[in-house]
Protein backbone atom coordinates (compact mmCIF):
# COMPACT_ATOMS: atom_id res chain seq x y z
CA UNK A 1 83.52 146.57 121.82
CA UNK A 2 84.85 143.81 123.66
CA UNK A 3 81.70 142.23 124.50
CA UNK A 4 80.40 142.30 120.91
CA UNK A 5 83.70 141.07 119.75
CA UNK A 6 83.82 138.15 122.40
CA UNK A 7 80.25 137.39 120.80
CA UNK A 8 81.47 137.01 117.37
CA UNK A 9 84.38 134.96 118.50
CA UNK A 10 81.78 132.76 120.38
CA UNK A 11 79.89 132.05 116.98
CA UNK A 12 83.33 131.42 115.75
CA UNK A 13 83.99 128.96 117.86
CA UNK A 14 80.77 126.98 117.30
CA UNK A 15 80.91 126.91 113.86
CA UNK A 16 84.31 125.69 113.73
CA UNK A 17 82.44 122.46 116.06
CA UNK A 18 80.45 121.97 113.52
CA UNK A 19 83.10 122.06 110.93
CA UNK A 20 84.70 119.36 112.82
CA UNK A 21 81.88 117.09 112.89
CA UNK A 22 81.45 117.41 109.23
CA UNK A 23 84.87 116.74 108.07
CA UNK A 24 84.57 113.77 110.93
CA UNK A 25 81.81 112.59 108.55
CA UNK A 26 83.64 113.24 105.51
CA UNK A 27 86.65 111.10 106.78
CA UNK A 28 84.48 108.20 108.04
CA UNK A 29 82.78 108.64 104.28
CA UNK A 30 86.30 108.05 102.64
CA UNK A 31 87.15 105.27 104.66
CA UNK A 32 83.95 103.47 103.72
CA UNK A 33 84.71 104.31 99.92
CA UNK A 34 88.40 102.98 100.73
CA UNK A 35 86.75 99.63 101.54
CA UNK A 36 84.84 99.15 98.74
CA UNK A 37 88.12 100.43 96.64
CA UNK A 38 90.04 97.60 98.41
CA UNK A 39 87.79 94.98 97.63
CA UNK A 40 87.80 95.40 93.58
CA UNK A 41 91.00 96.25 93.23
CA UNK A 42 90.05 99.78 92.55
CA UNK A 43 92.81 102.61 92.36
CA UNK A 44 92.68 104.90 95.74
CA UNK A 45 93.39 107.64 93.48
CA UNK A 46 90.78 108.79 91.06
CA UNK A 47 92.48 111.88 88.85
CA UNK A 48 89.06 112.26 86.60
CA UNK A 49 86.96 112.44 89.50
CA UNK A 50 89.14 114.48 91.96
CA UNK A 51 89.36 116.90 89.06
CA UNK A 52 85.60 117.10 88.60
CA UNK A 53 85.08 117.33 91.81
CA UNK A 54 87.20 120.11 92.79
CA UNK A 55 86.00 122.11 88.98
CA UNK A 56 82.27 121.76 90.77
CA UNK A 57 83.09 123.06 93.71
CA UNK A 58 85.06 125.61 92.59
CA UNK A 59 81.85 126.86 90.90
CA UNK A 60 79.53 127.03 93.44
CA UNK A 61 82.09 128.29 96.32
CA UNK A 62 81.96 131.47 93.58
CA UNK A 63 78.35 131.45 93.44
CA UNK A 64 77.42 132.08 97.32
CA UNK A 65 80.47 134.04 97.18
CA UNK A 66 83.50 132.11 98.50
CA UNK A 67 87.13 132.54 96.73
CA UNK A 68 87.48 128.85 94.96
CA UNK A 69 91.11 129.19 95.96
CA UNK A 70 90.12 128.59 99.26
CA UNK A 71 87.75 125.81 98.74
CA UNK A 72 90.02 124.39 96.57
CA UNK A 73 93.20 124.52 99.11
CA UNK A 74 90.71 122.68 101.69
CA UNK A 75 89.82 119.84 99.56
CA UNK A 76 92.91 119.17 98.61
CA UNK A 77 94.25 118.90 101.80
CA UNK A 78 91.37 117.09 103.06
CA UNK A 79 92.22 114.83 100.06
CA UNK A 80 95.87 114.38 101.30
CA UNK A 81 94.75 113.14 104.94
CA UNK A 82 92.30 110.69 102.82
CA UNK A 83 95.36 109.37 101.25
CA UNK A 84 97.39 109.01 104.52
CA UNK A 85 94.43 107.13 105.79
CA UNK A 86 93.59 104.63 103.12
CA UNK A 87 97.86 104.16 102.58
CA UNK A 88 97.52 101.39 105.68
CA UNK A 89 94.69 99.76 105.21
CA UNK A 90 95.93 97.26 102.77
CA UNK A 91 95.24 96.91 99.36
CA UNK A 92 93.75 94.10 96.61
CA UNK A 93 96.42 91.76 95.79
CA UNK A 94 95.73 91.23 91.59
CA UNK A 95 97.90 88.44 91.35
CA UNK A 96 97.29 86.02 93.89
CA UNK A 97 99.66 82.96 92.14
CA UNK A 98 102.71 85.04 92.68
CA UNK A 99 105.66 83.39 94.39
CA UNK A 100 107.66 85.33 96.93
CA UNK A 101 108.91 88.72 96.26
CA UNK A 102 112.66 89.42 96.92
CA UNK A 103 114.01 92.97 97.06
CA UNK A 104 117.50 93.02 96.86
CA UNK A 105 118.64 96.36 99.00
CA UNK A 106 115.47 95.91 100.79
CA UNK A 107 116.51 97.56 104.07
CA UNK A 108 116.93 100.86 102.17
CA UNK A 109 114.60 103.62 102.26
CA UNK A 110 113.20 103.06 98.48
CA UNK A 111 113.27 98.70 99.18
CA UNK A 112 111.36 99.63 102.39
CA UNK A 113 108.61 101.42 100.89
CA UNK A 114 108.39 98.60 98.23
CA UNK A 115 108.18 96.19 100.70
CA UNK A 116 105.64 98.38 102.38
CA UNK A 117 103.46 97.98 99.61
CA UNK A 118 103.92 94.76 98.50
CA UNK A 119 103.30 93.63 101.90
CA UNK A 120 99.69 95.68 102.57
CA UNK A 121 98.69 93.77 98.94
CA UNK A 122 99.10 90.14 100.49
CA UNK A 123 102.55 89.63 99.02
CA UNK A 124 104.56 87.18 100.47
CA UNK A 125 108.17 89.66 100.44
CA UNK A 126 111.95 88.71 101.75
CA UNK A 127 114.85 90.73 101.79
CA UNK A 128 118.40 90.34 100.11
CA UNK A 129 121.11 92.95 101.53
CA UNK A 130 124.46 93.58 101.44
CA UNK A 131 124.70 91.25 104.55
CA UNK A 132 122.77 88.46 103.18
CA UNK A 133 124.54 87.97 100.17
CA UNK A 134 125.95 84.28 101.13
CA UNK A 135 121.94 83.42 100.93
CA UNK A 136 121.45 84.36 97.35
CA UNK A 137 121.02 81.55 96.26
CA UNK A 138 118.51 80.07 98.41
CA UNK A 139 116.23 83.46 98.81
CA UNK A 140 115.93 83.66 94.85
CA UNK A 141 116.09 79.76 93.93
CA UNK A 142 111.93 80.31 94.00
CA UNK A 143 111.84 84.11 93.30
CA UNK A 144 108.49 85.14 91.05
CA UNK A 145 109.64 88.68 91.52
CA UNK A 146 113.42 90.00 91.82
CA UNK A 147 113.19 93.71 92.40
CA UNK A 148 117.03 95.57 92.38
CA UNK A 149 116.97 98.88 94.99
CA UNK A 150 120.25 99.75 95.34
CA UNK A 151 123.01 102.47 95.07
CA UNK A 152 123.38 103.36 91.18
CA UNK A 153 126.55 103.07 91.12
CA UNK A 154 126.06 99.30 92.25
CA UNK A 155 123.34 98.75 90.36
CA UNK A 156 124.81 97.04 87.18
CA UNK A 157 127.54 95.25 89.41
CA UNK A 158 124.43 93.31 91.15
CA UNK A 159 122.23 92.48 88.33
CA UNK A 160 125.62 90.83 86.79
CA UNK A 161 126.37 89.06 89.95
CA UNK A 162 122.43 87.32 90.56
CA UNK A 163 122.62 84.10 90.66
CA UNK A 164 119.97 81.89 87.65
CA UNK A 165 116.47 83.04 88.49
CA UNK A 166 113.92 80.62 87.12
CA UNK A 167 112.58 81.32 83.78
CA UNK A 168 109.10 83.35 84.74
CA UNK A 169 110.31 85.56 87.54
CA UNK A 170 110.03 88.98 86.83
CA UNK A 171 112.95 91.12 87.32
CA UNK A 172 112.85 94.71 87.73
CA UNK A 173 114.82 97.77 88.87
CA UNK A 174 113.95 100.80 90.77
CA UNK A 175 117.37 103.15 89.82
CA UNK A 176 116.75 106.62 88.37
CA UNK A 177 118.89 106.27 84.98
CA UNK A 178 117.36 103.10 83.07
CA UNK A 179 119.02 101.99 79.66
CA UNK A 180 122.47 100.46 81.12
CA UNK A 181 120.59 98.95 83.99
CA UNK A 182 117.78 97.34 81.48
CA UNK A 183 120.28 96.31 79.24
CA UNK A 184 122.04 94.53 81.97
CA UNK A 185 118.88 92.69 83.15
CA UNK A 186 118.24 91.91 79.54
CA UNK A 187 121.59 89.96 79.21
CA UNK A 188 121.63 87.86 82.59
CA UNK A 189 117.85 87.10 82.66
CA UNK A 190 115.87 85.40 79.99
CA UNK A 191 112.05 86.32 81.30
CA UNK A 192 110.08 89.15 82.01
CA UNK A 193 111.93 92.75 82.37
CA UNK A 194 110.83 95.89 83.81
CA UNK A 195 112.47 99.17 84.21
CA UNK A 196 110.56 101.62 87.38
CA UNK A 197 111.73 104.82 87.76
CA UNK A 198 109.95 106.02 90.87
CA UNK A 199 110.18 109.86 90.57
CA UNK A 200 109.53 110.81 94.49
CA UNK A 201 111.31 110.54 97.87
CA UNK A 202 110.72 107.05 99.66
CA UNK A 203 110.13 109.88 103.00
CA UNK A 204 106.64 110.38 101.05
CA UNK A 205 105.67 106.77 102.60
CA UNK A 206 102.49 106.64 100.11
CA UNK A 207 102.35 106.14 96.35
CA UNK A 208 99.29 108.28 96.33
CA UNK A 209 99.38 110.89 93.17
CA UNK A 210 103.22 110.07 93.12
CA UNK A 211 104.47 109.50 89.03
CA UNK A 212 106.14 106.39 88.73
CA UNK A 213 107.69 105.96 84.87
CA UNK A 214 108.53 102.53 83.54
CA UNK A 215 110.35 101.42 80.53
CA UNK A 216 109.60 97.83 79.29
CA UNK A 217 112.29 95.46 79.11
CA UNK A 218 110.98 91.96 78.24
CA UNK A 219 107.79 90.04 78.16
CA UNK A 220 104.85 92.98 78.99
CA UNK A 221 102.12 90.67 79.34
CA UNK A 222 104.03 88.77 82.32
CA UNK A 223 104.06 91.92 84.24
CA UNK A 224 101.58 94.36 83.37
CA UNK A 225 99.52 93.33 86.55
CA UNK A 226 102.20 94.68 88.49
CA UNK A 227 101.85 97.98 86.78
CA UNK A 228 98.33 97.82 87.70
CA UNK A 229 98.76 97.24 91.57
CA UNK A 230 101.27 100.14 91.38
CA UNK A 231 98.14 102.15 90.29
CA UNK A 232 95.78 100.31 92.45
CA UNK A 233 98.56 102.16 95.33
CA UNK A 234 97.53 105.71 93.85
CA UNK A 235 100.83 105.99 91.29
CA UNK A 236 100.43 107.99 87.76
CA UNK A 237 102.44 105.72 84.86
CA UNK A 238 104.24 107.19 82.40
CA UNK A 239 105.37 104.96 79.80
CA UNK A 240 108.83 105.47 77.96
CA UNK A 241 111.96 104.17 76.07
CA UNK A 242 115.17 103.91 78.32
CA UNK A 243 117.48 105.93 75.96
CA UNK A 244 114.64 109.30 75.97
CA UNK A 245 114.27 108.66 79.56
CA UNK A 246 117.98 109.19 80.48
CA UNK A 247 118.50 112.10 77.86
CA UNK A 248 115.57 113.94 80.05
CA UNK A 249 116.25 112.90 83.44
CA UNK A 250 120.30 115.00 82.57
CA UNK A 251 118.03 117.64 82.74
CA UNK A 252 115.23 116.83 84.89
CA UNK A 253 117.67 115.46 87.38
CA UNK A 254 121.31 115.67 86.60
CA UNK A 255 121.63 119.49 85.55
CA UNK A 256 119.15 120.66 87.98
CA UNK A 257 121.03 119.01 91.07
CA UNK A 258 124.35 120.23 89.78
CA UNK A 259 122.91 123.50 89.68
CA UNK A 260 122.05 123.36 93.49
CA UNK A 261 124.71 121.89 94.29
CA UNK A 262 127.27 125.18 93.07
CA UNK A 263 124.60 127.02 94.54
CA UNK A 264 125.61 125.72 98.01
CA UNK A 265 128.52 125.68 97.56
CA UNK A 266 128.94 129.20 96.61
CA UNK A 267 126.67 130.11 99.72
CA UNK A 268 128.97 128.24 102.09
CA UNK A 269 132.04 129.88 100.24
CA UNK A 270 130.10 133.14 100.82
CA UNK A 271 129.53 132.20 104.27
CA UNK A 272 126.08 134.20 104.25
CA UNK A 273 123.72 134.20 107.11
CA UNK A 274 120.64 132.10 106.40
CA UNK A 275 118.91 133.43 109.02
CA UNK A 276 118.61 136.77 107.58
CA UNK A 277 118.08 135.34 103.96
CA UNK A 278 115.18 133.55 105.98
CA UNK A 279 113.94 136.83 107.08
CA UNK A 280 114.57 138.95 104.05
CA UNK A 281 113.06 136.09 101.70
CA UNK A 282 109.52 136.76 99.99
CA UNK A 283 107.66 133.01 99.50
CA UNK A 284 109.46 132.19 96.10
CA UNK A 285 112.56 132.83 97.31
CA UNK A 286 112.25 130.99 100.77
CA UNK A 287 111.00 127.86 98.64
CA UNK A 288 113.84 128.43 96.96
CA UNK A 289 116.07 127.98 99.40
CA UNK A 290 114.15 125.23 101.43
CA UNK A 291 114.82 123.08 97.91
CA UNK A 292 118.69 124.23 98.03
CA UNK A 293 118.98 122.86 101.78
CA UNK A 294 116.75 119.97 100.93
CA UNK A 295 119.19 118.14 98.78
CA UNK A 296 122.33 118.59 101.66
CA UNK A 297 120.00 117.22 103.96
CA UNK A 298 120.28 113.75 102.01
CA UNK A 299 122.81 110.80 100.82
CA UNK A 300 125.64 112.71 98.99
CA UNK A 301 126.53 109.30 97.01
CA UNK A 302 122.98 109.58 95.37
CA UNK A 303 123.46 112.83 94.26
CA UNK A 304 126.97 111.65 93.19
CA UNK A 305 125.49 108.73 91.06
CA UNK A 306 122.86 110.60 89.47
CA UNK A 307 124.93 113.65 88.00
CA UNK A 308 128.33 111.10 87.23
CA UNK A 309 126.07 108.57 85.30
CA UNK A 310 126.98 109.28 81.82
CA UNK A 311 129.24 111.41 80.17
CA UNK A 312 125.96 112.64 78.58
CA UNK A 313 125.32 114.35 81.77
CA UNK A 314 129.04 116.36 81.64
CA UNK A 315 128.25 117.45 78.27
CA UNK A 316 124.91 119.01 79.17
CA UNK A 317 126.51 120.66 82.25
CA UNK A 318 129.37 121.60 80.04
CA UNK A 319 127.19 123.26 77.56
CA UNK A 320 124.96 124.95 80.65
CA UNK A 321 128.44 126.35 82.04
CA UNK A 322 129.12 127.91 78.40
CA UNK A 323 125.80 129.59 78.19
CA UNK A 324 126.22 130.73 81.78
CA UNK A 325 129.49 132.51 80.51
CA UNK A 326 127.51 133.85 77.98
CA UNK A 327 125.20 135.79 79.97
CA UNK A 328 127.98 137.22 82.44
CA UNK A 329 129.03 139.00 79.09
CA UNK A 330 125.98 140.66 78.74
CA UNK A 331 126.16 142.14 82.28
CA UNK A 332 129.50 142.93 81.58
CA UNK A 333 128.79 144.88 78.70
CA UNK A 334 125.93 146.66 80.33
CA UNK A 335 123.86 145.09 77.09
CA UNK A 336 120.44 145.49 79.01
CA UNK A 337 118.65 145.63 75.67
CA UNK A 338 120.30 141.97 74.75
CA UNK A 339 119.35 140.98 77.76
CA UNK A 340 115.50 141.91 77.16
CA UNK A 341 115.77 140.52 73.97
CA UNK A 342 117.00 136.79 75.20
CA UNK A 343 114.47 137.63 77.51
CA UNK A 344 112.11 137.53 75.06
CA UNK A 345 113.54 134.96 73.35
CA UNK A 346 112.79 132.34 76.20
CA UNK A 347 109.46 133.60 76.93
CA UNK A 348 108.47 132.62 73.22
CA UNK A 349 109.47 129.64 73.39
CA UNK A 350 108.17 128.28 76.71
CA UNK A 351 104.97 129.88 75.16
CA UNK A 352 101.59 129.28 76.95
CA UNK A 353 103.35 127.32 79.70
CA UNK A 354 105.13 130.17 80.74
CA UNK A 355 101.28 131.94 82.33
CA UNK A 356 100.35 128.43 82.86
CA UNK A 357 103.47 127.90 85.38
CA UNK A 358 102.65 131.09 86.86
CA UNK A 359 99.29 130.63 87.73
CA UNK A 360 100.57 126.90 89.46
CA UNK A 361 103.00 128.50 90.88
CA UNK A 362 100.58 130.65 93.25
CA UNK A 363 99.23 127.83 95.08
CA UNK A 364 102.44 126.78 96.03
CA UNK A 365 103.48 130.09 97.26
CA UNK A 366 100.55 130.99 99.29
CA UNK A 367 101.53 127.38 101.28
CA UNK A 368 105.11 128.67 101.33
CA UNK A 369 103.64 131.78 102.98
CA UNK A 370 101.52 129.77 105.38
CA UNK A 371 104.17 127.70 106.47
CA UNK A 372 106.31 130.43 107.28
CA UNK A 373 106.96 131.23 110.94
């Protein structure tokens, strides 16, 4: 038995070579495609054709008899590395007669990543921090592009204090709430004015199948290449009015974080042990959790910004603490059949999404599960 199972191993073993030398070939394939991306400008990510592709394969992993899951979790992840790869390579600058960019908060994590970028597309880029703020003057008297990555709650305060930026330069913000911000680089800047919203942690270090939404301030035409090179980077647009962008990021954002944030606060109050929640947790909940201690692993002021920015926000939370109440009373009541009937309720409306989040949802558990030690 040992022998024979030594022998199988062997085969194994050699195949797994030869897997290696193909995906070495695969990789050197991508990089060559990567050039030829580079030189016309050509997004590195391709959603029509990664979707094809991975559809066709799908199909004929089923026909010689191969789960598709499987094929499908390799690609992808062989699709990820691609993306790492091609992220430091450099990229096609589209607009060439740009004058220097200046990122004001540069030296933070989301200014960095900017500057990253901008940099790897031939951009000529120079930083304005908290430290440099005697030099305003003379690092924007030339500025073709003023991009604001700071703090929220200093967000407004900066765009007010900027000194006169010449008449074409392009001024944009990165913060995650958008209408007071726009409005604020509407009133102190007569020329182009752009609203980003980049919805991803800078710790991501690519802009690779990351959504980025924008709102448009002033002037579209005098910017819209930029939107472009943020796409040439790998970044999805979404296109949308400040005011519906802030009513959905109280939820998307605001209400969500606030959630997690009594969450741990009632564990620490609870003082459980996480190692045995670790333990005890199936995938969903152990993702769960990892999301819970994700957000006390970061800057508490962002967190701080993003639920205080309106009193919008307070409402919704407000009205999510009511409804909250209103469930206790059915498990005080014992009302099980209320409860099934609510139940109900919200599976009608979420409608086909709610077998559609399901079936996304596996994927991500079965990493969960693979992850786990």
């Amino acid at each position: 038995m040992v022998v024979k199972l030594t022998l199988l191993r062997n085969q194994i073993d050699q195949i797994d070579k030869i897997l290696l030398k193909l995906l070495a070939q695969r990789l050197d394939l991508v990089t060559k495609i990567g050039e030829v991306k580079r030189h016309y400008g050509l997004p590195i990510y391709d959603r029509e054709r990664e979707a094809s592709m991975l559809a066709l394969r799908r199909k004929e992993a089923q026909i010689i008899g191969i789960s598709p899951d499987l094929i499908e979790d390799v690609l992808r992840r062989l699709m990820r590395e691609s993306y790492t790869l091609e992220n430091n390579k450099g990229f096609k600058m589209l607009c060439p007669t740009l004058r220097s960019v200046v990122i004001v908060g540069g030296r933070g994590h989301m200014g960095r990543l900017f500057k990253k970028m901008l940099t790897l597309s031939g951009y000529k880029v120079r930083i304005l921090d908290k430290n440099d703020w005697d030099q305003s003057e003379k690092l924007l008297i030339n500025a073709g592009m003023v991009i604001i990555s700071v703090p929220i709650h200093l967000t407004e305060k900066i765009i007010y204090n900027l000194p006169k930026l010449p008449k074409d330069c392009i001024l944009v913000d990165l913060a995650s709430v958008k209408y007071r911000p726009l409005q604020a680089m509407l009133a102190v800047h007569t020329g182009p004015v752009l609203g980003l919203h980049p919805m991803f942690a800078p710790d991501s270090g690519s802009f690779a199948k990351q959504l980025v939404v924008w709102c448009n301030g002033r002037k579209l035409e005098c910017y819209q290449w930029f939107l472009n090179q943020i796409q040439v980077w790998g970044a999805r647009l979404h296109r949308i009015n400040a005011v519906e962008h802030d009513t959905n990021m109280a939820f998307i954002q605001a209400l969500r974080h606030f959630t997690t944030f009594v969450y741990g606060l009632h564990l620490t109050a609870e003082d459980v042990n996480i190692d045995q929640l670790l333990a005890l947790s199936s995938p969903i909940y152990r993702l769960e959790l990892i999301m819970i201690g994700r957000l006390f692993a970061q800057d508490p002021q962002l967190y701080a910004d993003i639920i205080m920015a309106s009193e919008n926000n307070l409402s919704l939370i407000k009205r999510y603490y009511n409804r909250f109440g209103e469930a206790i009373s059915l498990l005080e009541q014992g009302d099980k059949q209320n409860f099934i009937n609510s139940f109900q309720h919200i599976e009608k409306w979420f409608g086909d999404y709610a077998k559609r989040f399901l079936l996304e949802s596996r994927s991500m558990l079965r990493l969960a599960n693979d992850n786990r030690e």
